[in-house]
C-alpha atoms as a PDB file:
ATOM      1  CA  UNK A   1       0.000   0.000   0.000  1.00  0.00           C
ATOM      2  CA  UNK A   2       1.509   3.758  -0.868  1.00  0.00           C
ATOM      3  CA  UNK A   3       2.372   5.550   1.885  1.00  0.00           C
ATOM      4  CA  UNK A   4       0.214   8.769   2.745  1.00  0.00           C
ATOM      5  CA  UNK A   5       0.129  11.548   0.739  1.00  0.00           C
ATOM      6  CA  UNK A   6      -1.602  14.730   2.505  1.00  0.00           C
ATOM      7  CA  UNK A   7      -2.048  16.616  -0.887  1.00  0.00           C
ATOM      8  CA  UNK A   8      -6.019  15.450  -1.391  1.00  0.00           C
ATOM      9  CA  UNK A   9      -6.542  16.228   2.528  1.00  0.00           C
ATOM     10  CA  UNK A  10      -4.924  19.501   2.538  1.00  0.00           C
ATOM     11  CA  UNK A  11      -6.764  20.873  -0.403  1.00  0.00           C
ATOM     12  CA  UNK A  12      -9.957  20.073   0.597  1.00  0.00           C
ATOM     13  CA  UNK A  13      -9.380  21.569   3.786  1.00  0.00           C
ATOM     14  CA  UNK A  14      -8.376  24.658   2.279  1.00  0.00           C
ATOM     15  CA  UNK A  15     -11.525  24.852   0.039  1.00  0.00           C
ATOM     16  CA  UNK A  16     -13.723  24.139   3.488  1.00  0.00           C
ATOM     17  CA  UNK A  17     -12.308  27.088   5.238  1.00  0.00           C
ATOM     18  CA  UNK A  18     -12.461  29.532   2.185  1.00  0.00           C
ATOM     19  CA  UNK A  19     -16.290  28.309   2.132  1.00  0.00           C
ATOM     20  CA  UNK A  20     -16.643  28.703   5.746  1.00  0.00           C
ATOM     21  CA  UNK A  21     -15.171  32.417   5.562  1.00  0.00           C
ATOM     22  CA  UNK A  22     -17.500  33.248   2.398  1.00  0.00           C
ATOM     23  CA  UNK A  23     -20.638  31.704   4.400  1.00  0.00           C
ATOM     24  CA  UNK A  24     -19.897  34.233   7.811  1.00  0.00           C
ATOM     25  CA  UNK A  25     -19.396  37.117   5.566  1.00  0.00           C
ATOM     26  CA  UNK A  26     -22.470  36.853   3.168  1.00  0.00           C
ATOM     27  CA  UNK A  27     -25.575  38.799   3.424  1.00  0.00           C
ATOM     28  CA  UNK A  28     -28.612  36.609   4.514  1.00  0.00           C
ATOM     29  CA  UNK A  29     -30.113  34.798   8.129  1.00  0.00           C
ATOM     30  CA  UNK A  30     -26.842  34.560  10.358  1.00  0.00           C
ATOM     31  CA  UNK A  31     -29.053  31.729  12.304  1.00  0.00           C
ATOM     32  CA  UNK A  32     -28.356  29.544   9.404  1.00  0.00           C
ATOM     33  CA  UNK A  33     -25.379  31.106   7.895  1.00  0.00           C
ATOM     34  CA  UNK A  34     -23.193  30.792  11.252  1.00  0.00           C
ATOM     35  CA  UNK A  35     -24.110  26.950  11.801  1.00  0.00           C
ATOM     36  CA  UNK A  36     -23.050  26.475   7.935  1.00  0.00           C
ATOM     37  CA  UNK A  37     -20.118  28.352   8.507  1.00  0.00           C
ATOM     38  CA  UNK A  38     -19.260  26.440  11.690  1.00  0.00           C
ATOM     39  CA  UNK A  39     -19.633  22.561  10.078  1.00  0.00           C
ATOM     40  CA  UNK A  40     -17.494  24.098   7.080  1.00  0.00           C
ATOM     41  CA  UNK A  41     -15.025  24.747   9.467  1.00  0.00           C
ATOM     42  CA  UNK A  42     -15.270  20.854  11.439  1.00  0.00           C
ATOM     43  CA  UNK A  43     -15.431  19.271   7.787  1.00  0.00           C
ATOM     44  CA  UNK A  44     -11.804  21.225   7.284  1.00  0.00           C
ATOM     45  CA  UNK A  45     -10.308  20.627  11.211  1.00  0.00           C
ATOM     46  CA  UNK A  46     -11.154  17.257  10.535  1.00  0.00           C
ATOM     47  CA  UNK A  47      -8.521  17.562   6.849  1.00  0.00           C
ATOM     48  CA  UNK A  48      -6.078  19.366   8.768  1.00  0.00           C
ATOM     49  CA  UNK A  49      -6.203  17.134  11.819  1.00  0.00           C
ATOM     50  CA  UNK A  50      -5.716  14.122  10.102  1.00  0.00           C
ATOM     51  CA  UNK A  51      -2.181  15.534   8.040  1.00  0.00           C
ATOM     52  CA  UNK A  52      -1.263  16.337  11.474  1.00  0.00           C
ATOM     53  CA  UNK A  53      -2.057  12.395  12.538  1.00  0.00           C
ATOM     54  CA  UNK A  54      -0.219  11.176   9.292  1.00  0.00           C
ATOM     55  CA  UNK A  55       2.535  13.327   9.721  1.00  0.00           C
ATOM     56  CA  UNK A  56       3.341  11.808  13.725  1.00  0.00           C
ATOM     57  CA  UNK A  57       0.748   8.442  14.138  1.00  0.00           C
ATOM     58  CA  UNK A  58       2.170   7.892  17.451  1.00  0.00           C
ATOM     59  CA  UNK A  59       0.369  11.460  19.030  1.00  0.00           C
ATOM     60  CA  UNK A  60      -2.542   9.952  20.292  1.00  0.00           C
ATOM     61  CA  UNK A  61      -3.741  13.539  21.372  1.00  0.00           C
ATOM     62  CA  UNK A  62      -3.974  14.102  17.560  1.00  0.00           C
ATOM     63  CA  UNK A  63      -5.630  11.098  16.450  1.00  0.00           C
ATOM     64  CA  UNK A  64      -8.441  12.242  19.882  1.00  0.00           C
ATOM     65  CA  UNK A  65      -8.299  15.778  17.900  1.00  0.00           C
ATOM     66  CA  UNK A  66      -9.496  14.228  15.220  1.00  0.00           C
ATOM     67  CA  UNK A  67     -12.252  12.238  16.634  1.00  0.00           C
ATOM     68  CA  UNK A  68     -13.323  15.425  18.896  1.00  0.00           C
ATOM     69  CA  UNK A  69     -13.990  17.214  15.754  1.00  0.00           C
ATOM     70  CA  UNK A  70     -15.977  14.793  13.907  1.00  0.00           C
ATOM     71  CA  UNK A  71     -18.225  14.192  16.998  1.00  0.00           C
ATOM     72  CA  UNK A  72     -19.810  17.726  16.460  1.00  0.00           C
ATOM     73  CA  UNK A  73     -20.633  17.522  13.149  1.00  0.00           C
ATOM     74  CA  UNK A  74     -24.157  15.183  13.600  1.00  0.00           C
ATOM     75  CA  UNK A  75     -25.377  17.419  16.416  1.00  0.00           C
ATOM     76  CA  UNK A  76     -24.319  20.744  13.976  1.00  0.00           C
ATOM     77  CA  UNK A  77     -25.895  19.735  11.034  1.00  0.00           C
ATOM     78  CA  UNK A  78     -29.726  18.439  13.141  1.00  0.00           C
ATOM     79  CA  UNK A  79     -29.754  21.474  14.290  1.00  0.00           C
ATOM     80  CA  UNK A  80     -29.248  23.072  10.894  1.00  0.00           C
ATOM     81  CA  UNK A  81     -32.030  20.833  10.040  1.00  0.00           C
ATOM     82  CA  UNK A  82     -33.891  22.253  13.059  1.00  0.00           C
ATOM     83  CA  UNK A  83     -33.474  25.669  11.620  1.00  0.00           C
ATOM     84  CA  UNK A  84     -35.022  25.116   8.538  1.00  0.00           C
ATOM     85  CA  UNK A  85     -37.671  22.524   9.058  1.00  0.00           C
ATOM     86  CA  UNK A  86     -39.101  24.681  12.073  1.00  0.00           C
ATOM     87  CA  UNK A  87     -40.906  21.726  13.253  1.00  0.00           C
ATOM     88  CA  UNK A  88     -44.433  22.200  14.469  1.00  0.00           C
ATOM     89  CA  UNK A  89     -44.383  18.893  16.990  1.00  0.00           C
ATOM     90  CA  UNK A  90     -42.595  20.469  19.865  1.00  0.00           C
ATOM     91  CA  UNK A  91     -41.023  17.338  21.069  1.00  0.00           C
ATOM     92  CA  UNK A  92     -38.871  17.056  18.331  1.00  0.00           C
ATOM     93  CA  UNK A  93     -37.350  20.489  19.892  1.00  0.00           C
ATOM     94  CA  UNK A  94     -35.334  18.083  22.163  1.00  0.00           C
ATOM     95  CA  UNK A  95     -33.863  16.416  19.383  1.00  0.00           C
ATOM     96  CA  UNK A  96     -30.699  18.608  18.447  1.00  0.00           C
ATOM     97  CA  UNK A  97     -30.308  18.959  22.067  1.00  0.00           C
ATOM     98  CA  UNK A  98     -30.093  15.593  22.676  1.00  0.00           C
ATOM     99  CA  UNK A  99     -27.374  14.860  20.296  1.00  0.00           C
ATOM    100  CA  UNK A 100     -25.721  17.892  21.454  1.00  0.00           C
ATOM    101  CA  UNK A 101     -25.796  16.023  24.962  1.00  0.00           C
ATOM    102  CA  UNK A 102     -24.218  12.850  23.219  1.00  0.00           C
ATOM    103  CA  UNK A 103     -21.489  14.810  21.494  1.00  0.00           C
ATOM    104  CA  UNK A 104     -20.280  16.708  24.773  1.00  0.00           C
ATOM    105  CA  UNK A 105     -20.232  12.827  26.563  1.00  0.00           C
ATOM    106  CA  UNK A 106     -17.840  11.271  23.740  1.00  0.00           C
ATOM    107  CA  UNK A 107     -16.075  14.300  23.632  1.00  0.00           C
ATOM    108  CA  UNK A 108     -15.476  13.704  27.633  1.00  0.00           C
ATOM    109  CA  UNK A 109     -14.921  10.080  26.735  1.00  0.00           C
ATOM    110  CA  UNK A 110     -12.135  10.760  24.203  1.00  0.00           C
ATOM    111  CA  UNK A 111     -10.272  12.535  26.077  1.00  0.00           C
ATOM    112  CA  UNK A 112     -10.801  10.924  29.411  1.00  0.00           C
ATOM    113  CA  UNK A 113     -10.163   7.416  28.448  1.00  0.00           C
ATOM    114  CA  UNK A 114      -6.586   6.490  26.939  1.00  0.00           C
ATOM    115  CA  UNK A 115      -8.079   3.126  25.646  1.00  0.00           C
ATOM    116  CA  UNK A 116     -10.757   4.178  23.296  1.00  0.00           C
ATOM    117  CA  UNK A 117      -8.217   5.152  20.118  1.00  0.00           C
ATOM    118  CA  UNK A 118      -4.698   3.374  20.279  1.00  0.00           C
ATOM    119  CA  UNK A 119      -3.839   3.703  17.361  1.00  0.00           C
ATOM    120  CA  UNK A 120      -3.706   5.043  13.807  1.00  0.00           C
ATOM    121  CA  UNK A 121      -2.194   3.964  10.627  1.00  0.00           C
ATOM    122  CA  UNK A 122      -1.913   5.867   7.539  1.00  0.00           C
ATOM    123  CA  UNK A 123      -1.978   5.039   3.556  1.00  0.00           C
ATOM    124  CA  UNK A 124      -2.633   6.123   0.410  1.00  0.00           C
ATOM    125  CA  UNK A 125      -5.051   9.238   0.861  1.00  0.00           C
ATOM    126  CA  UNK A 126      -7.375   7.605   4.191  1.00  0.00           C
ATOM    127  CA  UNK A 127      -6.133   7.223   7.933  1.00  0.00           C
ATOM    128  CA  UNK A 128      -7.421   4.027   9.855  1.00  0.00           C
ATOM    129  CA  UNK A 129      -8.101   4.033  13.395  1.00  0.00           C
ATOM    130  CA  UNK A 130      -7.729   1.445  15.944  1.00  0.00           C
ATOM    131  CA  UNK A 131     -10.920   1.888  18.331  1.00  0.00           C
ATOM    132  CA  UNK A 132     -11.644   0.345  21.754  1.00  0.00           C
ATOM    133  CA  UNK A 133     -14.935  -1.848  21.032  1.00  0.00           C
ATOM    134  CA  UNK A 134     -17.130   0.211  23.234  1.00  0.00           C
ATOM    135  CA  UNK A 135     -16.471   2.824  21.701  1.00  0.00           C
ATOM    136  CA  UNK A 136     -16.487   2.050  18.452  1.00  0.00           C
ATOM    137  CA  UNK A 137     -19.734   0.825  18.890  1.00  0.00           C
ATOM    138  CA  UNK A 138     -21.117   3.515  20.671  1.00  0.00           C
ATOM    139  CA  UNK A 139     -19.896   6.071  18.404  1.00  0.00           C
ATOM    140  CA  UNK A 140     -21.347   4.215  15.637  1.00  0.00           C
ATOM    141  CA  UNK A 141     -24.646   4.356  16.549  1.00  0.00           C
ATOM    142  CA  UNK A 142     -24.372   7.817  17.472  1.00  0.00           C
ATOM    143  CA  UNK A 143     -23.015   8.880  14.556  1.00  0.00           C
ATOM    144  CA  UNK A 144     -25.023   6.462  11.920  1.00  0.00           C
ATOM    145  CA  UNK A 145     -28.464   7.414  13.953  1.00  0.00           C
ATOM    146  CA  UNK A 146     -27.549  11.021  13.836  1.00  0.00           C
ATOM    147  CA  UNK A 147     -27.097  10.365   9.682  1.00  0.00           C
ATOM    148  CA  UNK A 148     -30.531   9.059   9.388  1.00  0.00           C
ATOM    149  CA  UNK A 149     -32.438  11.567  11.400  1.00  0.00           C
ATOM    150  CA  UNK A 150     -30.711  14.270   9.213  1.00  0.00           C
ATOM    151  CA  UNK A 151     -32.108  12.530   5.732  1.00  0.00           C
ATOM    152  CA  UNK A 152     -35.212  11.731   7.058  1.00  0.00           C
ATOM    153  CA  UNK A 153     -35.884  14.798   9.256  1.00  0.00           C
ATOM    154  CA  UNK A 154     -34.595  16.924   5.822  1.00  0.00           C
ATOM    155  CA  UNK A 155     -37.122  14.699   4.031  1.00  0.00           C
ATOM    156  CA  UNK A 156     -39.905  15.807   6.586  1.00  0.00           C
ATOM    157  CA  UNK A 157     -38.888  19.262   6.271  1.00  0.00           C
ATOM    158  CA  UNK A 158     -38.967  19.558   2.548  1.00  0.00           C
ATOM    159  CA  UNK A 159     -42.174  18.039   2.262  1.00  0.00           C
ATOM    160  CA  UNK A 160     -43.733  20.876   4.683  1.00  0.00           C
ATOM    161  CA  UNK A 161     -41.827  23.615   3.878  1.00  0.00           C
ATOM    162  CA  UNK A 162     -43.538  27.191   2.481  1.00  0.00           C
ATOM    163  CA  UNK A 163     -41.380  28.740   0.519  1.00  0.00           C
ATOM    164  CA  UNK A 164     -38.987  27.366  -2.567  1.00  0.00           C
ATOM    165  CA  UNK A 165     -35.954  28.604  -1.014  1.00  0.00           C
ATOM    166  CA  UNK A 166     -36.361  26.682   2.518  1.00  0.00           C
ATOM    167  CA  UNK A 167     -37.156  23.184   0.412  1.00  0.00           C
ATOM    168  CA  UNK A 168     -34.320  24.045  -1.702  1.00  0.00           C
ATOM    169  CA  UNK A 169     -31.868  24.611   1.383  1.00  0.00           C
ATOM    170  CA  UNK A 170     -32.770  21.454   2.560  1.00  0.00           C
ATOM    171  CA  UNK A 171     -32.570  19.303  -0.591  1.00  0.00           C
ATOM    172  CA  UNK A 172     -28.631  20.467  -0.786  1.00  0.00           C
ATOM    173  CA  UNK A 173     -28.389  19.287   2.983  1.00  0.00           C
ATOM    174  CA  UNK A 174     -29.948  16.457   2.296  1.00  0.00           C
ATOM    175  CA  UNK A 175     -27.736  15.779  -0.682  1.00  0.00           C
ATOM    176  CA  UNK A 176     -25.037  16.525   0.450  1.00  0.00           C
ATOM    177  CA  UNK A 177     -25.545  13.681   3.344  1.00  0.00           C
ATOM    178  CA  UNK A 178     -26.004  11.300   0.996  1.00  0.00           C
ATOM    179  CA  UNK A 179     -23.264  11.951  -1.066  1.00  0.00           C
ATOM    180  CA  UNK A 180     -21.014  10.712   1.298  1.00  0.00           C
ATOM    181  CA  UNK A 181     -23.127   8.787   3.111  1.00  0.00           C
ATOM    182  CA  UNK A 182     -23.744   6.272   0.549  1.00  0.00           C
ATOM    183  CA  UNK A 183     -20.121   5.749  -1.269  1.00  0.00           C
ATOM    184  CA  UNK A 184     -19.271   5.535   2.292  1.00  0.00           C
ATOM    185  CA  UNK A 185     -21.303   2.614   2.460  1.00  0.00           C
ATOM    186  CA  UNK A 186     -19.976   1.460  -0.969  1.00  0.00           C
ATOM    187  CA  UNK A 187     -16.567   1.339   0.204  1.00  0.00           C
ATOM    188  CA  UNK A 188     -17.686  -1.237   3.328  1.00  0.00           C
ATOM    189  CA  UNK A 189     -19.211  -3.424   1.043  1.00  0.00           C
ATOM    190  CA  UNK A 190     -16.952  -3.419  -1.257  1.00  0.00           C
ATOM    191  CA  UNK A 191     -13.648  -3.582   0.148  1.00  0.00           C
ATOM    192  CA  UNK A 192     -12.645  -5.958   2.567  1.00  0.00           C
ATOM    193  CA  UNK A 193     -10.711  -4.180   4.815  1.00  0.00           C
ATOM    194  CA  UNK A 194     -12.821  -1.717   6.008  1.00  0.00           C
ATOM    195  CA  UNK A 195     -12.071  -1.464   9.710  1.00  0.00           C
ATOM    196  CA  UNK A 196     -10.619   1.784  11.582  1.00  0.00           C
ATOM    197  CA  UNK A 197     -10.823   3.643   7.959  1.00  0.00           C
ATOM    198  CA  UNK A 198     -14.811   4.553   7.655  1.00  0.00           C
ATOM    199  CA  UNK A 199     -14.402   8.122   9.859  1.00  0.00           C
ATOM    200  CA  UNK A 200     -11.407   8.899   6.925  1.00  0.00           C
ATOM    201  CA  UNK A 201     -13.420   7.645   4.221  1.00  0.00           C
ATOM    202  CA  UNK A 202     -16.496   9.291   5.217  1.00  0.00           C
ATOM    203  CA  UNK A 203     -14.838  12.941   6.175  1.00  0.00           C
ATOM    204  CA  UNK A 204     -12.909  12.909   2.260  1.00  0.00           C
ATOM    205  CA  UNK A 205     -16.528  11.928   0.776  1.00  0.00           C
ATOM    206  CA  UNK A 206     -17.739  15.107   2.881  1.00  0.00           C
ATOM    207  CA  UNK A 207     -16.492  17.281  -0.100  1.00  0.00           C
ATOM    208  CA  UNK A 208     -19.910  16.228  -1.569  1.00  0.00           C
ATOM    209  CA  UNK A 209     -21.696  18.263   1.171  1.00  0.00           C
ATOM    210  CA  UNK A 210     -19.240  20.858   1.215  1.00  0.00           C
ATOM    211  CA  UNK A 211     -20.239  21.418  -2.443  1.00  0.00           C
ATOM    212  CA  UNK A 212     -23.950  21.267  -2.065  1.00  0.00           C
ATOM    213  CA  UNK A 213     -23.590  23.611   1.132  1.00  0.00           C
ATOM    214  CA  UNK A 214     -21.981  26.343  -1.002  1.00  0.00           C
ATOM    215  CA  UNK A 215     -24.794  25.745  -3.151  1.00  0.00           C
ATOM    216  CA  UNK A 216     -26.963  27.024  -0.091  1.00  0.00           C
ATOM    217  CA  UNK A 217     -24.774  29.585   1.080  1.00  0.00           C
ATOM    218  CA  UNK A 218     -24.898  30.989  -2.596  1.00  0.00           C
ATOM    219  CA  UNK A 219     -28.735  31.375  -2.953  1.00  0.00           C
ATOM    220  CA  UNK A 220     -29.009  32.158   0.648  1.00  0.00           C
ATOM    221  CA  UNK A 221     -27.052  35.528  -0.501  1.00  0.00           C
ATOM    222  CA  UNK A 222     -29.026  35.595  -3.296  1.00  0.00           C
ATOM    223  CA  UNK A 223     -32.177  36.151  -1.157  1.00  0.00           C
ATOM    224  CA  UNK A 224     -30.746  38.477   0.758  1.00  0.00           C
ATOM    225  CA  UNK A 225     -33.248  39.782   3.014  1.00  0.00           C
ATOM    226  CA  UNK A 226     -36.181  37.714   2.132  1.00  0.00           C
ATOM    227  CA  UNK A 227     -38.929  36.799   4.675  1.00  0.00           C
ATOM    228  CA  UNK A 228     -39.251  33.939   6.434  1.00  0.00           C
ATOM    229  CA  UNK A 229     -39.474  32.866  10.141  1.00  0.00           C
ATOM    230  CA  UNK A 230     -36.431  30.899  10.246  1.00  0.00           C
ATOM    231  CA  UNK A 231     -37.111  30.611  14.548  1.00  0.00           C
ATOM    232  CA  UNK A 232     -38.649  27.440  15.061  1.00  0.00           C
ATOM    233  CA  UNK A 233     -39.678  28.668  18.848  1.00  0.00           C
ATOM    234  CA  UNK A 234     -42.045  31.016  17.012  1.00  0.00           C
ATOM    235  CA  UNK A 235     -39.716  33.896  16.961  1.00  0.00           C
ATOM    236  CA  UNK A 236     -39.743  35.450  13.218  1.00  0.00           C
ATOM    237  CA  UNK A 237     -37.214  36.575  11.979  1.00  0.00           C
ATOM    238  CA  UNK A 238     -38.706  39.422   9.650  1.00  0.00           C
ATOM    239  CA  UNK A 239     -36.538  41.279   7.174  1.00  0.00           C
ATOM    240  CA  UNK A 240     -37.095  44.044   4.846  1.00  0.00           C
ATOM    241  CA  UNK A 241     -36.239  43.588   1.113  1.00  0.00           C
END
């Protein structure tokens, strides 16, 4: 197997925190233009993180870095989902929190406990990961549950959505998701040796949502100030063309 070459990583990286500048600085609703901004900036900590893994695989501190920023990203993009769905049941309220819960207790869990990533090993273009099997299985389920609620719940959303631009927003989350989501999937079945290297596979297949969400942040700057209530506590937020 070639040895690891950060060039792929590095650029995509770069591209994610040019996008995530553009997003913070464009005209339009800062309560969905920040949380875009923010997961362009974990989709490129995770690039830059993992050069930094490859470049010294025996800092374990890195290879927790790595996994720390990758936790946030399910709770960031529900509650992006949140945003734009403004969901009329109000016990699905609870539901970004919730996952915002679970990402603060595996972020204490990474960090707390030496055991749950010993140890990383790096090739080609992908980093694998050597998990503890708690972990690895709790962390799956967090983070494949989180995937589902965010095509579903963008599913849900689209389908009661107002306007053309809030269906549209969420179409390009919800394709971006499955952009990576399912080559992601296509890799496990298809190669054999698929263990420790999904969170690398998935975070380079990313890109695909990167792309889509600069598709969003573009026609959300198109719109400008166009009205919508984008405060799913009932709080519009109502602004003049």
């Amino acid at each position: 197997m070639p040895s690891y070459s950060p060039f792929f990583a590095l650029v995509t990286g770069i591209f994610e925190f040019l996008a995530a500048l553009y997003t913070f600085f464009s005209p339009g609703r800062k309560r969905l233009l920040y949380p875009v901004g923010a997961l362009f900036l974990l989709l490129a900590g995770y690039q830059f993180a993992e050069v930094a893994v490859c470049s010294n695989p025996e800092n374990l501190l890195l290879t927790r870095l790595a996994f720390f920023d990758i936790t946030w990203l399910p709770p960031l993009g529900i509650w992006i989902v949140w945003v734009l769905s403004a969901p009329k049941i109000k016990a699905l309220n609870a539901v970004p929190l919730v996952y915002f819960a679970a990402a603060a207790g595996l972020s204490f869990w990474i960090f707390s406990d030496a055991g749950c990533i010993t140890k990383s090993v790096c090739q080609t273009v992908i980093a694998r990961y050597q998990q503890s099997n708690p972990f690895e299985t709790v962390f799956g389920l967090f983070f494949q549950s989180a995937m589902a609620i965010l095509i579903f719940g963008a599913a849900a959303g689209m389908a009661s959505a107002g306007d053309a631009v809030r269906r549209k927003h969420l179409a390009n989350v919800q394709v971006g998701i499955l952009g990576f989501v399912l080559p992601s999937l296509a890799v496990r079945i298809l190669v054999q040796e698929t263990q420790g290297m999904l969170p690398s596979v998935m975070c380079h297949f990313a890109l695909v949502l990167a792309i889509s969400l600069c598709a969003l942040a573009l026609r959300e700057r198109r719109a400008g100030r166009a009205v919508w209530p984008l405060n799913p506590m009932g709080v519009s937020c109502v602004l003049r063309k």
